[in-house]
N, C-alpha and C. Protein backbone atom coordinates (compact mmCIF):
# COMPACT_ATOMS: atom_id res chain seq x y z
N UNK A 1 -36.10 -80.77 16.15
CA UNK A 1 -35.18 -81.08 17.23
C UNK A 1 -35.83 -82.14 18.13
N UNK A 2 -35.13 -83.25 18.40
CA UNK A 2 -35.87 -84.10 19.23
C UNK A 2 -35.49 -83.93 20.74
N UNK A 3 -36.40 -84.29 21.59
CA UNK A 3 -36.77 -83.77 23.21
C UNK A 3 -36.90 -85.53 23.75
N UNK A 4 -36.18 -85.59 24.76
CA UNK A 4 -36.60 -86.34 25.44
C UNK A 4 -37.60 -86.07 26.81
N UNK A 5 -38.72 -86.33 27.12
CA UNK A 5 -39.34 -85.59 27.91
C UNK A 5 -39.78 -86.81 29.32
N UNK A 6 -40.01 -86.16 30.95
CA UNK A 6 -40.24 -86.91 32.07
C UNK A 6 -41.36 -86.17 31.93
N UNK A 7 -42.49 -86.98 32.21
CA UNK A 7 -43.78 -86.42 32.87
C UNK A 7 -44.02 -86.51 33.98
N UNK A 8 -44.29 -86.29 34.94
CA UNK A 8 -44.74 -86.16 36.47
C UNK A 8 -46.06 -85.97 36.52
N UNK A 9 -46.63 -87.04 36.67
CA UNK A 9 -48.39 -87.22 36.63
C UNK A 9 -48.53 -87.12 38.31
N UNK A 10 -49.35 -85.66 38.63
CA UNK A 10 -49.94 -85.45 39.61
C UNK A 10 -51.12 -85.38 39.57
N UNK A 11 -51.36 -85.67 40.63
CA UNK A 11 -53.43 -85.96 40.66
C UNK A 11 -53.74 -84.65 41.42
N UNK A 12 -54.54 -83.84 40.37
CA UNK A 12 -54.92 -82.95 40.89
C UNK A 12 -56.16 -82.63 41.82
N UNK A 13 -56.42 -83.88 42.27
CA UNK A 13 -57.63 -83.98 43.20
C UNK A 13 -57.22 -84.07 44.70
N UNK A 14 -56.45 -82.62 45.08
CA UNK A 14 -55.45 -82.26 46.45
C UNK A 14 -56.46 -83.10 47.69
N UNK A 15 -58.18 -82.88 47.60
CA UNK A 15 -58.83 -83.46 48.58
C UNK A 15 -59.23 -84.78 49.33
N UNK A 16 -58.40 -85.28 47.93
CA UNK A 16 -59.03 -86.76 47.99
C UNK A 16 -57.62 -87.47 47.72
N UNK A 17 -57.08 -86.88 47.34
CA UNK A 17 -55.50 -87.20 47.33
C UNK A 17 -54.36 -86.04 47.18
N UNK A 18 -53.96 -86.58 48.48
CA UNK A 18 -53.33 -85.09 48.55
C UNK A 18 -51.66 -85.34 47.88
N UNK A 19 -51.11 -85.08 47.18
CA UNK A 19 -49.88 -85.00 46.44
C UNK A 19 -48.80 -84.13 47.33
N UNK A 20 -48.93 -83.28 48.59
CA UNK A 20 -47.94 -82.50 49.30
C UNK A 20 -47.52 -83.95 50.71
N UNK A 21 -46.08 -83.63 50.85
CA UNK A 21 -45.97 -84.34 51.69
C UNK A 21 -45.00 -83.75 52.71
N UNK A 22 -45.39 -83.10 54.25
CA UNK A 22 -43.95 -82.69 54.80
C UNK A 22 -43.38 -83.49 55.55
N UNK A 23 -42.07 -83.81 55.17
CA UNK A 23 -40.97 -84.32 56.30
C UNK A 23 -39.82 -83.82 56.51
N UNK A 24 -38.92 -83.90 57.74
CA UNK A 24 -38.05 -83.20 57.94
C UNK A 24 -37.73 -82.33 57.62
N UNK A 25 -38.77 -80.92 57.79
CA UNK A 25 -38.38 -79.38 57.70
C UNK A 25 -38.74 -79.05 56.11
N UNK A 26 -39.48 -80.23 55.00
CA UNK A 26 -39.30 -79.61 53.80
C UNK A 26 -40.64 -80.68 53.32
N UNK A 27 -41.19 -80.03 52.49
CA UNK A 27 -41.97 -80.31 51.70
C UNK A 27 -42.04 -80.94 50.22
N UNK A 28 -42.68 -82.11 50.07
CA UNK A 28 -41.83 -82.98 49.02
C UNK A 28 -43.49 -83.20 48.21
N UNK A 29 -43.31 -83.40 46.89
CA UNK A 29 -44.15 -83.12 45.65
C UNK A 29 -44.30 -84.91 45.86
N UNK A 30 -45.45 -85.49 45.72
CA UNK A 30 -45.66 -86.81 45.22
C UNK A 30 -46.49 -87.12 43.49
N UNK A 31 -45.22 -88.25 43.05
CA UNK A 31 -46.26 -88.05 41.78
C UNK A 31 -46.40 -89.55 41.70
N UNK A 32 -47.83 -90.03 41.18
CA UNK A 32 -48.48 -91.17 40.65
C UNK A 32 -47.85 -91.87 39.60
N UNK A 33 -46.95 -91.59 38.41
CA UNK A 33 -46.22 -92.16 37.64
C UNK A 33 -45.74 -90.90 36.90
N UNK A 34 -44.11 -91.82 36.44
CA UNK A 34 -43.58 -91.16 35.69
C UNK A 34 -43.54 -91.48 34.34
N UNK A 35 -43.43 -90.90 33.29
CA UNK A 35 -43.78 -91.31 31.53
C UNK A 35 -42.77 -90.58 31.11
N UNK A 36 -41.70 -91.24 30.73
CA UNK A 36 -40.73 -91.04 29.93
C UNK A 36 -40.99 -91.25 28.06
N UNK A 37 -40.63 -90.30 27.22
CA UNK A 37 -40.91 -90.16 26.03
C UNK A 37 -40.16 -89.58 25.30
N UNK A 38 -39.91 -90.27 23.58
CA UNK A 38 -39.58 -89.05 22.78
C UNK A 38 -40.47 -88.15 22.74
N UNK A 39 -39.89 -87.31 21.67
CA UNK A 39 -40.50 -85.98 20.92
C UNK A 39 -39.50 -85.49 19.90
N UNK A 40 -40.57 -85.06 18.93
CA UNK A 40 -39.38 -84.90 17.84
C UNK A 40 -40.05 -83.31 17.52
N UNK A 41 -40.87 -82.45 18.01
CA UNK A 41 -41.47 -81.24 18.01
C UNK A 41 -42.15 -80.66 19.01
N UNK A 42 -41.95 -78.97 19.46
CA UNK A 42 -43.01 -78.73 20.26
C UNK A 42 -43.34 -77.73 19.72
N UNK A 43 -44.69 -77.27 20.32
CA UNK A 43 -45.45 -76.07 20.19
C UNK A 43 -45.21 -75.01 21.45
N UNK A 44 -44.77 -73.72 21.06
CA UNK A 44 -44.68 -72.70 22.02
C UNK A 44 -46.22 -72.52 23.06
N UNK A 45 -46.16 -71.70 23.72
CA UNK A 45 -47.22 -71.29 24.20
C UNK A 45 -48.27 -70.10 23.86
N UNK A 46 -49.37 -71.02 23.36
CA UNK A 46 -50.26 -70.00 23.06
C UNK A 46 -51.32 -69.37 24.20
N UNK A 47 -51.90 -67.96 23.98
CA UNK A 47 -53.15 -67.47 24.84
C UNK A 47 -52.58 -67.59 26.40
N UNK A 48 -51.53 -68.01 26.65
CA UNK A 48 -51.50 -68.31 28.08
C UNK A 48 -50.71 -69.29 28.55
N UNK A 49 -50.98 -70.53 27.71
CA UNK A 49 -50.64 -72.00 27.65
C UNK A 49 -49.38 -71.58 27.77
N UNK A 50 -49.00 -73.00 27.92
CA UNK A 50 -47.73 -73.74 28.31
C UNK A 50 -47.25 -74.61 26.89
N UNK A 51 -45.55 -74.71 27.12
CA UNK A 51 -45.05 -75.39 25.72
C UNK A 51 -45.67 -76.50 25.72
N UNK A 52 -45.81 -77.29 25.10
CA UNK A 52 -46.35 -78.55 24.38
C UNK A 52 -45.52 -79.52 23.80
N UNK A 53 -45.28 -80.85 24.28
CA UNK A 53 -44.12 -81.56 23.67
C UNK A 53 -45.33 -82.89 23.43
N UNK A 54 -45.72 -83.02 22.34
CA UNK A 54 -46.34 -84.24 21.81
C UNK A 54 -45.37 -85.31 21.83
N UNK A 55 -46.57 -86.24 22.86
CA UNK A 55 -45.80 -87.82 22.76
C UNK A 55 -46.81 -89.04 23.19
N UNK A 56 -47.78 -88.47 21.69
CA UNK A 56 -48.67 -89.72 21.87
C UNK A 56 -48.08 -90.48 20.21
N UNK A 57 -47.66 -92.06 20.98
CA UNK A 57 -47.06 -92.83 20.20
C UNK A 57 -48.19 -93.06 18.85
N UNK A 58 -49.57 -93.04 19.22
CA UNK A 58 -50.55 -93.21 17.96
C UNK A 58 -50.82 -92.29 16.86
N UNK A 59 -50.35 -91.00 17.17
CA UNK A 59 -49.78 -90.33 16.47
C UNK A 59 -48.60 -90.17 15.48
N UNK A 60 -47.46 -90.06 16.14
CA UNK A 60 -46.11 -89.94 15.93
C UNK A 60 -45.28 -91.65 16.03
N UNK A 61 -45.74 -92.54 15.34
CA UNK A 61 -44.90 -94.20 15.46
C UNK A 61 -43.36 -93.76 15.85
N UNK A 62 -42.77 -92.82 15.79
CA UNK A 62 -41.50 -92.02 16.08
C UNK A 62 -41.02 -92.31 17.56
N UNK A 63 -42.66 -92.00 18.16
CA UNK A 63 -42.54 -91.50 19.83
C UNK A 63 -42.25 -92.95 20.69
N UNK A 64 -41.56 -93.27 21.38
CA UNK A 64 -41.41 -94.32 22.41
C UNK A 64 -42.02 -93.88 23.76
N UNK A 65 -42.78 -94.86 24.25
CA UNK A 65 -43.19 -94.51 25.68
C UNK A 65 -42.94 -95.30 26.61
N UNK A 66 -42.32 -94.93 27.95
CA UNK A 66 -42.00 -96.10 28.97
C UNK A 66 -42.72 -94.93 29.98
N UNK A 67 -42.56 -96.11 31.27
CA UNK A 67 -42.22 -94.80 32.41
C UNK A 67 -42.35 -95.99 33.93
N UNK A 68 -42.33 -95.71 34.77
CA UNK A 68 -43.56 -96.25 36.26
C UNK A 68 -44.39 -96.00 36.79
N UNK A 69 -44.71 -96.44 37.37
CA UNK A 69 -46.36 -96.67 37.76
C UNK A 69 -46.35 -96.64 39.26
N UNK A 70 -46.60 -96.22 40.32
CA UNK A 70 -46.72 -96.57 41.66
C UNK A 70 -48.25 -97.52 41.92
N UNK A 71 -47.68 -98.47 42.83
CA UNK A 71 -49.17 -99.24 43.19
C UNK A 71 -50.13 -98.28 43.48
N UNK A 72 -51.34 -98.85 43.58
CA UNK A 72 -52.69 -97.93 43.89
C UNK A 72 -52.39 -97.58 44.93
N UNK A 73 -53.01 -96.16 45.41
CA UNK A 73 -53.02 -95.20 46.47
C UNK A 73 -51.65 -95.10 47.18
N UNK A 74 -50.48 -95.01 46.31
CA UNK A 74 -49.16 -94.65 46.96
C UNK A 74 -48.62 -93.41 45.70
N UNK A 75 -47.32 -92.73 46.21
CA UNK A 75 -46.93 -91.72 45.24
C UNK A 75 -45.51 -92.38 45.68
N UNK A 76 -44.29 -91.54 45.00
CA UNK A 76 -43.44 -91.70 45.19
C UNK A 76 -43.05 -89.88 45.25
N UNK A 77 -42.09 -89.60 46.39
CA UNK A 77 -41.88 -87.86 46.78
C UNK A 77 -40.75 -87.76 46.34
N UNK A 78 -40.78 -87.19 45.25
CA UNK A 78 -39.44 -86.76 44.32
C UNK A 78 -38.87 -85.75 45.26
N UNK A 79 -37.07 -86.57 45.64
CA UNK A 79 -36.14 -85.94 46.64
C UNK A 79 -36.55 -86.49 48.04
N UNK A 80 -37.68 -86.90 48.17
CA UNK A 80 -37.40 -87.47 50.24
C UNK A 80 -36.54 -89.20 50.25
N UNK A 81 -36.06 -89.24 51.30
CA UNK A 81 -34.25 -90.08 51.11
C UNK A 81 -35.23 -91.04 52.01
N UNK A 82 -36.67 -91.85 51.24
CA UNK A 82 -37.44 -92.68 52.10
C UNK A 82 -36.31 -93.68 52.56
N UNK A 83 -35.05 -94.62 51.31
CA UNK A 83 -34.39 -95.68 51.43
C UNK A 83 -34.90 -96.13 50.10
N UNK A 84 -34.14 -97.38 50.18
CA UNK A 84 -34.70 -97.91 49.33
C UNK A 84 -34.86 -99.48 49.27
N UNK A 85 -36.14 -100.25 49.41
CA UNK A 85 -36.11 -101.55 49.53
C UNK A 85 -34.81 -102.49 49.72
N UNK A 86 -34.36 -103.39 50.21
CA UNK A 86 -33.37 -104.43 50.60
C UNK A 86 -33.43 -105.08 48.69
N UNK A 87 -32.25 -105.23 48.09
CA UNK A 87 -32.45 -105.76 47.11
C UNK A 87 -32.88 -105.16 45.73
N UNK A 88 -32.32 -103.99 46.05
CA UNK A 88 -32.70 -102.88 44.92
C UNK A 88 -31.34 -102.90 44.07
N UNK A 89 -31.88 -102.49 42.77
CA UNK A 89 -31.08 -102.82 41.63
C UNK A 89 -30.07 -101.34 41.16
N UNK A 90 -29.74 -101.27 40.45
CA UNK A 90 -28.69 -100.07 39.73
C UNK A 90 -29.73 -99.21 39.73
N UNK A 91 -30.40 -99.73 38.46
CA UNK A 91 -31.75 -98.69 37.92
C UNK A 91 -32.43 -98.24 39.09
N UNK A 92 -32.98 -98.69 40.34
CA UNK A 92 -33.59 -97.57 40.92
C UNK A 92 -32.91 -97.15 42.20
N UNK A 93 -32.14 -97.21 42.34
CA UNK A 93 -30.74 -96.34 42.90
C UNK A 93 -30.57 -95.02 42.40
N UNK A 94 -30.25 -95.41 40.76
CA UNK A 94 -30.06 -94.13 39.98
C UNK A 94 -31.02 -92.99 40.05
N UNK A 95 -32.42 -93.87 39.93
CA UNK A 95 -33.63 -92.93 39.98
C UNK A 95 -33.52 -92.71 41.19
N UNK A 96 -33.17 -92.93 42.34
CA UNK A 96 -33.39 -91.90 43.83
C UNK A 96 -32.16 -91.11 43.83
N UNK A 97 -31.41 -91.07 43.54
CA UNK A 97 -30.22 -90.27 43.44
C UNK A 97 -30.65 -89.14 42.40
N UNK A 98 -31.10 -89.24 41.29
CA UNK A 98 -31.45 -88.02 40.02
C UNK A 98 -32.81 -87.64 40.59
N UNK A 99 -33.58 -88.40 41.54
CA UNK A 99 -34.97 -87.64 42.73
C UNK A 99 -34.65 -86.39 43.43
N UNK A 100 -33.75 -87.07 44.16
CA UNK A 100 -32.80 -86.83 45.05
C UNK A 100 -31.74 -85.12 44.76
N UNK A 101 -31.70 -85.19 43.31
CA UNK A 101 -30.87 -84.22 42.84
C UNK A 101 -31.87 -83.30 42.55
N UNK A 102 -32.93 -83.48 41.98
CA UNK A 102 -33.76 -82.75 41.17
C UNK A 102 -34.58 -82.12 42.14
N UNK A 103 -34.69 -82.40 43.07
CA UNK A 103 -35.08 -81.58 44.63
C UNK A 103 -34.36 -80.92 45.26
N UNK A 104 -32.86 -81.22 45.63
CA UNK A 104 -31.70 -80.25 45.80
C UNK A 104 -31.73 -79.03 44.84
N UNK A 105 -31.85 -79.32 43.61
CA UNK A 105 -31.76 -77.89 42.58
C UNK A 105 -33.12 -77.32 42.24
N UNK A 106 -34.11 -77.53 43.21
CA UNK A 106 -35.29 -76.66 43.21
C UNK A 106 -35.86 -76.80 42.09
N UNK A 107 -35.60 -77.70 41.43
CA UNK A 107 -36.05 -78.24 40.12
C UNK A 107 -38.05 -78.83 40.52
N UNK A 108 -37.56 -79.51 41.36
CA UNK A 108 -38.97 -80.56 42.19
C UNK A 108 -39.29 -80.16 43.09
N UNK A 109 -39.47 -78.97 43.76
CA UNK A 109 -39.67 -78.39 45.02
C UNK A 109 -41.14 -77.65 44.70
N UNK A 110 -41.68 -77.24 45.83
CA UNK A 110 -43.42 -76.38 45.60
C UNK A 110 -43.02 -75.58 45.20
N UNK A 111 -41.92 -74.15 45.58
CA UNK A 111 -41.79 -73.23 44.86
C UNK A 111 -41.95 -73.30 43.46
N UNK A 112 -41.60 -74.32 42.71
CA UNK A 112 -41.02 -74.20 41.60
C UNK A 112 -42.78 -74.64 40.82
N UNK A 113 -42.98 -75.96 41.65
CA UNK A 113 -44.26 -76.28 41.63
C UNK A 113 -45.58 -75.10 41.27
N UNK A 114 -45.08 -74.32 42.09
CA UNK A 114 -46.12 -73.07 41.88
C UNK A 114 -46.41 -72.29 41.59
N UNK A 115 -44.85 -71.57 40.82
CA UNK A 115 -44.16 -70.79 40.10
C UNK A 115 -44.76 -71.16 38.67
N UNK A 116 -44.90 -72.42 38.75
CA UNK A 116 -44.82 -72.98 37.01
C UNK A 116 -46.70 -72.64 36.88
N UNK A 117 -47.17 -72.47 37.72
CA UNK A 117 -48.65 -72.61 37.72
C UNK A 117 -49.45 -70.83 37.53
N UNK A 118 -48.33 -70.13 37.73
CA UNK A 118 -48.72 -69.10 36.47
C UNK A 118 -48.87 -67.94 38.32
């Protein structure tokens, strides 16, 4: 079955970069880039672990990889309504709006954040 998968690369080095951000009454997740990918298999969770969706393209020639990148020492807070640059296009409109959503449905929120962390 093939998976299309978002990665949310957080830096888990909270001290030196802290990834929590609060504004207006709520607390917003920052992530360093996003990596969008196929997958054409995963592995359940073993011993503890978490599912597994392989999507290293040197592996699998199958797998496509895109994603963004934030400049050095910035995140982007999946769901906070920063705006969006003067001159912004469809494409990242869309992406603050599906941010935007995916924080409304507690999808991107710490709870969920922390929930997932066992």
């Amino acid at each position: 079955m093939p998976y299309v998968v978002f990665h949310f690369h957080i830096n888990s080095d909270f001290d030196n970069y802290p990834y929590l951000r609060e504004a207006h009454g709520h607390t917003y997740i920052g992530v360093q880039s996003i990596q969008v990918f196929h997958s054409h298999e995963s592995t359940g969770p073993t011993n503890g672990g978490a599912w597994r969706v392989p999507g290293n393209s040197n592996v699998d020639p199958r797998t496509q990889r895109d994603g963004f990148v934030c400049p050095e020492d910035e995140l982007w807070c999946i769901g906070m309504d920063e705006g969006l640059p003067s001159g912004s296009d469809q494409l990242q409109r869309n992406l603050q709006q599906w941010a935007q959503n995916l924080f409304k449905t507690a999808i991107c929120q710490v709870r969920a954040l922390l929930s997932s962390c066992g």
